[in-house]
PDB file of N, CA and C in Angstrom:
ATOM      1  N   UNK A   1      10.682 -61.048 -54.121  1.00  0.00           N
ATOM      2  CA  UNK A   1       9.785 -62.165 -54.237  1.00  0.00           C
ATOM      3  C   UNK A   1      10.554 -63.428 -53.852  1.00  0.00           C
ATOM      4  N   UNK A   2      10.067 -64.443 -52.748  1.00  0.00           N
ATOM      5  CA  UNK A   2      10.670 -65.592 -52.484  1.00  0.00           C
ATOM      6  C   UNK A   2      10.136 -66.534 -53.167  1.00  0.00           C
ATOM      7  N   UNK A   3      11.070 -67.279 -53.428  1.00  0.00           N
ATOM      8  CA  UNK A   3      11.042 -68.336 -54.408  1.00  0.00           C
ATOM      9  C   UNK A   3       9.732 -69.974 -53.820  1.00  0.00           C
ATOM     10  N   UNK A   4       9.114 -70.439 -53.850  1.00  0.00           N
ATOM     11  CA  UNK A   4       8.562 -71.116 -53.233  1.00  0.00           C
ATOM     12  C   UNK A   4       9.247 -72.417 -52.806  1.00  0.00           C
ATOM     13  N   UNK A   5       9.798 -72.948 -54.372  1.00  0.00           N
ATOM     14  CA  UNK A   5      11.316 -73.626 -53.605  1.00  0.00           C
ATOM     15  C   UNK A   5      12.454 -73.706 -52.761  1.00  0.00           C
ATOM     16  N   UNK A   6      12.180 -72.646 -52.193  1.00  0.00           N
ATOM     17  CA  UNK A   6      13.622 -71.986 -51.479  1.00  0.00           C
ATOM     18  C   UNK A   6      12.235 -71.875 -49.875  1.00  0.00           C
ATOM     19  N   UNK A   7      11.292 -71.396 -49.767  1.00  0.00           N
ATOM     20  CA  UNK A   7      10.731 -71.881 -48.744  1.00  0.00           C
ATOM     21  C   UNK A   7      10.348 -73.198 -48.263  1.00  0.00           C
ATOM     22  N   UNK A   8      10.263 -74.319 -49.263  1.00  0.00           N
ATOM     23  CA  UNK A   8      10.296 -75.590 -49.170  1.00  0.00           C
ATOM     24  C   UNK A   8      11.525 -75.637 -48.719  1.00  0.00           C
ATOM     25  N   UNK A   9      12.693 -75.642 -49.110  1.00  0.00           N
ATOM     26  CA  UNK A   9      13.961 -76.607 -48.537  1.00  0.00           C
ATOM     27  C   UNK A   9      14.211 -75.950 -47.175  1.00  0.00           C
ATOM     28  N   UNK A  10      13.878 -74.448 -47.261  1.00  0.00           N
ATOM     29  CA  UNK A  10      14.003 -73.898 -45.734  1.00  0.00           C
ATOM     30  C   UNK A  10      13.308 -74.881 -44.144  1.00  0.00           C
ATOM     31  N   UNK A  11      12.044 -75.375 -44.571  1.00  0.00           N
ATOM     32  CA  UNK A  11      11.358 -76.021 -43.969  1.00  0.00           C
ATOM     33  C   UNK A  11      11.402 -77.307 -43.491  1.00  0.00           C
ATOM     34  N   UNK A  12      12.214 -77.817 -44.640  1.00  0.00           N
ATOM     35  CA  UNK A  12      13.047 -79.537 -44.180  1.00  0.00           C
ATOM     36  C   UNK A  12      14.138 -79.192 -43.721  1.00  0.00           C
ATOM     37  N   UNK A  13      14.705 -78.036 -42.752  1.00  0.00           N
ATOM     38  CA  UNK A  13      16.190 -77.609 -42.133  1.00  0.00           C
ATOM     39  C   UNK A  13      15.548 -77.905 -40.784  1.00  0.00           C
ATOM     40  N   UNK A  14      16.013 -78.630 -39.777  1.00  0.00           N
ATOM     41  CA  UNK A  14      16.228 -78.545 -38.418  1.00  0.00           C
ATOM     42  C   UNK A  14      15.832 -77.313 -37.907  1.00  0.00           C
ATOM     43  N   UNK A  15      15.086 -76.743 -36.854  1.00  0.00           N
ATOM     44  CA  UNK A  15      14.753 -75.865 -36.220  1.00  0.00           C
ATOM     45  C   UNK A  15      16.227 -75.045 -35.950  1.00  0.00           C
ATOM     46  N   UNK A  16      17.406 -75.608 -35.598  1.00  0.00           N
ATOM     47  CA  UNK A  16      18.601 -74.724 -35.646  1.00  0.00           C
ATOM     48  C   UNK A  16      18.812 -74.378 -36.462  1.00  0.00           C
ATOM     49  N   UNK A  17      18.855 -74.674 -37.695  1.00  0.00           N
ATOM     50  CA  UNK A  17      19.657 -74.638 -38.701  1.00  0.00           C
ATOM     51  C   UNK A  17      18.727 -73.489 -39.593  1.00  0.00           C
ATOM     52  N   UNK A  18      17.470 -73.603 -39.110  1.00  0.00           N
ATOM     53  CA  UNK A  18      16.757 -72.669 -39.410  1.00  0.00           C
ATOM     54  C   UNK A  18      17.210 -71.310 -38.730  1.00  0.00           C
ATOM     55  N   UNK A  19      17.201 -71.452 -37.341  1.00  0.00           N
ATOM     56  CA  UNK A  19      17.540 -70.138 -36.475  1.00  0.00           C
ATOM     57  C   UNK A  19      18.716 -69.352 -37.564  1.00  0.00           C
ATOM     58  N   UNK A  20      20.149 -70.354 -37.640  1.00  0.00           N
ATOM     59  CA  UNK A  20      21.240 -69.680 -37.781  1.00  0.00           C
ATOM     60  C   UNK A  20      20.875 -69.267 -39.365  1.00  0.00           C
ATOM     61  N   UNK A  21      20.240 -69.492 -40.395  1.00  0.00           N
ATOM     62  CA  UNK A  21      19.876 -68.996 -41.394  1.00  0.00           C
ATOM     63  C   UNK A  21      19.092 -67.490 -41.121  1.00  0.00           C
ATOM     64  N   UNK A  22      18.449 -67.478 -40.553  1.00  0.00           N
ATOM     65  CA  UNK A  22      17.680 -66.402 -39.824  1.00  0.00           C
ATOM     66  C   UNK A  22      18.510 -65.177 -39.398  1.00  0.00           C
ATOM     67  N   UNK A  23      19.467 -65.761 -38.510  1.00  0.00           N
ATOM     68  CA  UNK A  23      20.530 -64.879 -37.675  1.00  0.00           C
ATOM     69  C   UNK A  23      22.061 -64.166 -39.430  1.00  0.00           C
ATOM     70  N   UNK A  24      21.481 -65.100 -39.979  1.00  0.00           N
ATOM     71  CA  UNK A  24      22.324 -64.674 -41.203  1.00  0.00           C
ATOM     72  C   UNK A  24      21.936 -63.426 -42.085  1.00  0.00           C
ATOM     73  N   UNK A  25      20.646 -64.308 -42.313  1.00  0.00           N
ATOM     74  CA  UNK A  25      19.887 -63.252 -43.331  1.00  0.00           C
ATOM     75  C   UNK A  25      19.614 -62.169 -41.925  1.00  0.00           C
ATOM     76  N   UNK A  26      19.222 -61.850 -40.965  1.00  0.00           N
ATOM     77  CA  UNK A  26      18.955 -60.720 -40.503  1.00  0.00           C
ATOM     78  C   UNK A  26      20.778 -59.813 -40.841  1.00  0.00           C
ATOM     79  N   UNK A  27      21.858 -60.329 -40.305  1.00  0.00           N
ATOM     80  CA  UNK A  27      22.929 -59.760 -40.307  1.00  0.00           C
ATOM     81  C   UNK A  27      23.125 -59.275 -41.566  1.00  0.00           C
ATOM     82  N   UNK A  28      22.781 -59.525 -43.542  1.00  0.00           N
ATOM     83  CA  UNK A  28      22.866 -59.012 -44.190  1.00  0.00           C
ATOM     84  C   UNK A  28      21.692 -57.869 -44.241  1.00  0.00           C
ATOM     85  N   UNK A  29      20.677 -57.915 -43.975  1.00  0.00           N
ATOM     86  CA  UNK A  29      19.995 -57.021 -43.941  1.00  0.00           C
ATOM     87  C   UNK A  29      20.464 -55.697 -43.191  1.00  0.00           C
ATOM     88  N   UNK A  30      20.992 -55.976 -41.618  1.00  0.00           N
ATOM     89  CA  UNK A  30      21.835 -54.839 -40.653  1.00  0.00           C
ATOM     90  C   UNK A  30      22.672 -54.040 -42.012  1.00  0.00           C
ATOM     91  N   UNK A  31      23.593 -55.038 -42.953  1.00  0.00           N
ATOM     92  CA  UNK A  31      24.442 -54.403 -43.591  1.00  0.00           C
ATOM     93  C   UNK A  31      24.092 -53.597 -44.739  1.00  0.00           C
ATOM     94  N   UNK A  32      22.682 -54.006 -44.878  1.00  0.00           N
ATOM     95  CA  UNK A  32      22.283 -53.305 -46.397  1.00  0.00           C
ATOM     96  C   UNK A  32      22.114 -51.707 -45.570  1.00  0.00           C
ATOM     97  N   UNK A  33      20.867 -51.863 -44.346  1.00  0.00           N
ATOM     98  CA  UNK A  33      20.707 -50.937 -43.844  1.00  0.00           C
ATOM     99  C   UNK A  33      22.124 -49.873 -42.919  1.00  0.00           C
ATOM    100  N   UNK A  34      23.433 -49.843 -42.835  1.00  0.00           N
ATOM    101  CA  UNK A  34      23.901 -49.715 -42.650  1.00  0.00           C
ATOM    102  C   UNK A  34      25.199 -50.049 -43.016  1.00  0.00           C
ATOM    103  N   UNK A  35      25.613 -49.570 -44.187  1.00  0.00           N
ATOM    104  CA  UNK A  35      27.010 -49.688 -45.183  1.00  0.00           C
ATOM    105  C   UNK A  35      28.166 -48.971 -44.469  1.00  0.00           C
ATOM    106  N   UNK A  36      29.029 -50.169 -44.461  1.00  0.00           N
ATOM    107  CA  UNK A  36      30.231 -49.377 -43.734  1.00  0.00           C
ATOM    108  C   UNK A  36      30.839 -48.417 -44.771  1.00  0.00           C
ATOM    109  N   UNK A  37      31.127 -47.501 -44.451  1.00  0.00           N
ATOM    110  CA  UNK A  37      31.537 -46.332 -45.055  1.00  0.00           C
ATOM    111  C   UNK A  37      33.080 -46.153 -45.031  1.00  0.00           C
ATOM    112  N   UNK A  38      34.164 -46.235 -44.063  1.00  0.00           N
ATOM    113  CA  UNK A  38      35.168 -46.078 -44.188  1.00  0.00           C
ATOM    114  C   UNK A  38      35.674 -47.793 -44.540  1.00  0.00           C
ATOM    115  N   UNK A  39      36.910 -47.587 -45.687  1.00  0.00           N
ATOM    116  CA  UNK A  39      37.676 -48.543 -46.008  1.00  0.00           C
ATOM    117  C   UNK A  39      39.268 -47.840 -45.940  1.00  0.00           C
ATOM    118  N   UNK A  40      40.173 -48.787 -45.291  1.00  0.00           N
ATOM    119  CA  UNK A  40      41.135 -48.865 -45.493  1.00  0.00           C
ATOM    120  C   UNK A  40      42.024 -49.210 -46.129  1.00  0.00           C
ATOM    121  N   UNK A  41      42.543 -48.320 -47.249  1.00  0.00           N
ATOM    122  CA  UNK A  41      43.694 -48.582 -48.286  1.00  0.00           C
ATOM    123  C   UNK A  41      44.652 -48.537 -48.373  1.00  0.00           C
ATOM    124  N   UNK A  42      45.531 -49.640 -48.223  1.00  0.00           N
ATOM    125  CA  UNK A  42      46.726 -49.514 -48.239  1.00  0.00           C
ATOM    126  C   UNK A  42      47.759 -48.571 -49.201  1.00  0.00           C
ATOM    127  N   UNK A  43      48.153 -47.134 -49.238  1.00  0.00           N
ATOM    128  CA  UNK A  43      48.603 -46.924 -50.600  1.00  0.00           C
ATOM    129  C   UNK A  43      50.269 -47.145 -50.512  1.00  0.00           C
ATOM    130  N   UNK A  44      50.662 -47.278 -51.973  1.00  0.00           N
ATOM    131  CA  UNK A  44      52.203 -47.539 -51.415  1.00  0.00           C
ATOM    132  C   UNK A  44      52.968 -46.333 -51.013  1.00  0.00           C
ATOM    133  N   UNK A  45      54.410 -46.825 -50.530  1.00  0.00           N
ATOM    134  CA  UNK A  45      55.094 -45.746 -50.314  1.00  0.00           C
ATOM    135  C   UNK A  45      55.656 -45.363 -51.403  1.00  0.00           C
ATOM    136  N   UNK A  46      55.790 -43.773 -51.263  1.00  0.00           N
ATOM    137  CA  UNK A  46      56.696 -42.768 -52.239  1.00  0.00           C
ATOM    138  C   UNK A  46      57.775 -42.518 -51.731  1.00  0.00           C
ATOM    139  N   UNK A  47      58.858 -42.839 -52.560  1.00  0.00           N
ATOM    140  CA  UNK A  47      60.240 -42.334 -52.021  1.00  0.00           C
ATOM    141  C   UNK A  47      60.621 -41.247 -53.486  1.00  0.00           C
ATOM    142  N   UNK A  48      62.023 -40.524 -52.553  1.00  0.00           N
ATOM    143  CA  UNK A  48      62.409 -39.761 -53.454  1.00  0.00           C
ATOM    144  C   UNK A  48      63.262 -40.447 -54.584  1.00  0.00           C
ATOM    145  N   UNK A  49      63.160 -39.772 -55.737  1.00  0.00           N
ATOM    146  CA  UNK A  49      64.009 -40.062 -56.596  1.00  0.00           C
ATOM    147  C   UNK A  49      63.625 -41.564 -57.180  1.00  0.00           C
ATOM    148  N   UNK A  50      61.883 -41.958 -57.310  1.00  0.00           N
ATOM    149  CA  UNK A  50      61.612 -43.444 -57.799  1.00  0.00           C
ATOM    150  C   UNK A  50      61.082 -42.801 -59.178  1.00  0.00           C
ATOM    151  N   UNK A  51      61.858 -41.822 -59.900  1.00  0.00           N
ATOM    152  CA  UNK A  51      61.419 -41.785 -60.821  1.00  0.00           C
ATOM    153  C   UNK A  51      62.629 -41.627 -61.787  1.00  0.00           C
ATOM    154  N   UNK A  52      63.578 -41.751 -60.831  1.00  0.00           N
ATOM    155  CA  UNK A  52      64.977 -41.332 -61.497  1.00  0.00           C
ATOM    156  C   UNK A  52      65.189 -41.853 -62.687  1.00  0.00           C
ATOM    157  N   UNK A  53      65.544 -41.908 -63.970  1.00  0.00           N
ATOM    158  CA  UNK A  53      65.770 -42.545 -65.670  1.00  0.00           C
ATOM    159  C   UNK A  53      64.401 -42.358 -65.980  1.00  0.00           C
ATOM    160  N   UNK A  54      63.490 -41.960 -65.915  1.00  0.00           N
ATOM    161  CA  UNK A  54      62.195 -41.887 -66.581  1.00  0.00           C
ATOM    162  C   UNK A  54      61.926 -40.484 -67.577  1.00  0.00           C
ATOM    163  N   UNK A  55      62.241 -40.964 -68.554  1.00  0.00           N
ATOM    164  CA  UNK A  55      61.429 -40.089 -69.487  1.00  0.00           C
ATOM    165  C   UNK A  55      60.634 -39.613 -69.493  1.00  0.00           C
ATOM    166  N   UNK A  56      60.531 -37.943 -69.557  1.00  0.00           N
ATOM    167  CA  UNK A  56      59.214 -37.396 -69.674  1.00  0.00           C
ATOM    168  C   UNK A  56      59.061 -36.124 -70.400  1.00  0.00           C
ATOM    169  N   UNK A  57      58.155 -36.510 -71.406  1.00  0.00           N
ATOM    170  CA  UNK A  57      57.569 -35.747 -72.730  1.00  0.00           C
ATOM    171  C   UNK A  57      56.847 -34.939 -72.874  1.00  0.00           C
ATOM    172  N   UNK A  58      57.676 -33.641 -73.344  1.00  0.00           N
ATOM    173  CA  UNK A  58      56.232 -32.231 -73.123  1.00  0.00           C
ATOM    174  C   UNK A  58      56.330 -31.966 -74.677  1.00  0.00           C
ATOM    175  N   UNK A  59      54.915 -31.879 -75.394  1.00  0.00           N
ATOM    176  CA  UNK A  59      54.798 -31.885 -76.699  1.00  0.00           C
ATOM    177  C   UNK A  59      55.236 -30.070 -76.800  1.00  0.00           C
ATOM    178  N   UNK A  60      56.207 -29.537 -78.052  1.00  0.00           N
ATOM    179  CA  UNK A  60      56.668 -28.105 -77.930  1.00  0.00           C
ATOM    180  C   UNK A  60      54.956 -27.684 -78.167  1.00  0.00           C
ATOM    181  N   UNK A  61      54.221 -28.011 -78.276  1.00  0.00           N
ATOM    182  CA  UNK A  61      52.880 -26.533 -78.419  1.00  0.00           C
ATOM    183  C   UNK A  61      52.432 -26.719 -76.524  1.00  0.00           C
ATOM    184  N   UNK A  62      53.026 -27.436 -76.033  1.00  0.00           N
ATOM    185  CA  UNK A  62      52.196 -27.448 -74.348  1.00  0.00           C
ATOM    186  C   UNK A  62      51.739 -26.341 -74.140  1.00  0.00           C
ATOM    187  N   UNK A  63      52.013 -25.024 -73.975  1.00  0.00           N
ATOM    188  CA  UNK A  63      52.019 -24.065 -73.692  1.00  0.00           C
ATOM    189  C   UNK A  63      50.991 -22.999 -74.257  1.00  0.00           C
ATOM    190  N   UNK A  64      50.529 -23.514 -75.561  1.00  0.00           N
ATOM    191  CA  UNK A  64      49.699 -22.919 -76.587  1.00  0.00           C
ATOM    192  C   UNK A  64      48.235 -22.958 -76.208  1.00  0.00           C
ATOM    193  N   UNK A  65      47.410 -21.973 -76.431  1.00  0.00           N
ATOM    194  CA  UNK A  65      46.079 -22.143 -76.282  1.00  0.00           C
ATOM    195  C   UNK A  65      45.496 -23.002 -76.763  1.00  0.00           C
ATOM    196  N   UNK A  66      44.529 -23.234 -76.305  1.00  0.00           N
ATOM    197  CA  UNK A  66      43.622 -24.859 -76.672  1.00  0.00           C
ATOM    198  C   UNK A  66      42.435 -24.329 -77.810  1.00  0.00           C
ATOM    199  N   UNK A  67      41.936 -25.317 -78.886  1.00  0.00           N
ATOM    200  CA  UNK A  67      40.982 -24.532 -79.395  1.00  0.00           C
ATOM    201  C   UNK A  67      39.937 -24.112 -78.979  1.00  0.00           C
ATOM    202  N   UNK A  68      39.589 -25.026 -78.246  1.00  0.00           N
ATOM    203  CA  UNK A  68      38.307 -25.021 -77.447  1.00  0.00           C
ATOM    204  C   UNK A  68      38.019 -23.761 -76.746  1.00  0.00           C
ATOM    205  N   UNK A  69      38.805 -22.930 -76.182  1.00  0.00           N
ATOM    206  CA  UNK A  69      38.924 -21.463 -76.089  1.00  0.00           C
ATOM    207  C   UNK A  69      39.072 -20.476 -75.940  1.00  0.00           C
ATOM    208  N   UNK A  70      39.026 -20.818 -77.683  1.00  0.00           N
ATOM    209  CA  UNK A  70      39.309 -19.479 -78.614  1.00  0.00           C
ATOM    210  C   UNK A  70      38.073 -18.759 -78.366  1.00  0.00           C
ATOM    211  N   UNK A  71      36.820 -19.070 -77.976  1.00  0.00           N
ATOM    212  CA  UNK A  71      35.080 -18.285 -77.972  1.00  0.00           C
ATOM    213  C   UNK A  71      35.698 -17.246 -76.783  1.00  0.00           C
ATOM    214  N   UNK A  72      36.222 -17.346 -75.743  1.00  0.00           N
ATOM    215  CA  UNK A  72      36.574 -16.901 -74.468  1.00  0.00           C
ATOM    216  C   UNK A  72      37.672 -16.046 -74.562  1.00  0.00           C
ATOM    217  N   UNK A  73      38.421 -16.110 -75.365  1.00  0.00           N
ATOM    218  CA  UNK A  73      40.065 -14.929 -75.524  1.00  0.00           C
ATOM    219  C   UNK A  73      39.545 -13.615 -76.233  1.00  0.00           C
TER     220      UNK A  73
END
């Protein structure tokens, strides 16, 4: 729904200024109808050994069945 205010101020814009509003709103519309799909992510680099001094904790039951299931054993 357009606002009726927003067609008023459209109307006191210069015939250009109208166009390039036009040429705008059509270009978001292209984009609704057509979402770019690929993005490019930068991920960082992995090197070896960036984990070197890091602690890491395996609780002694790791290994133990889960309760959840026990219905299934």
């Amino acid at each position: 729904m357009v606002s009726a205010t927003l067609i008023e101020k459209l109307e006191q814009l210069s015939p250009e200024l109208q166009k390039k509003i036009e040429a705008e709103v059509d270009g978001l519309l292209n984009e609704k109808k057509n979402p770019v799909t690929e993005t490019i992510i930068a991920e960082p680099e992995i090197k070896y050994g960036s984990m070197k001094g890091t602690v890491i904790y395996l609780a002694d039951d790791f290994d133990a069945p889960l309760d959840d299931f026990k219905d299934y054993m």
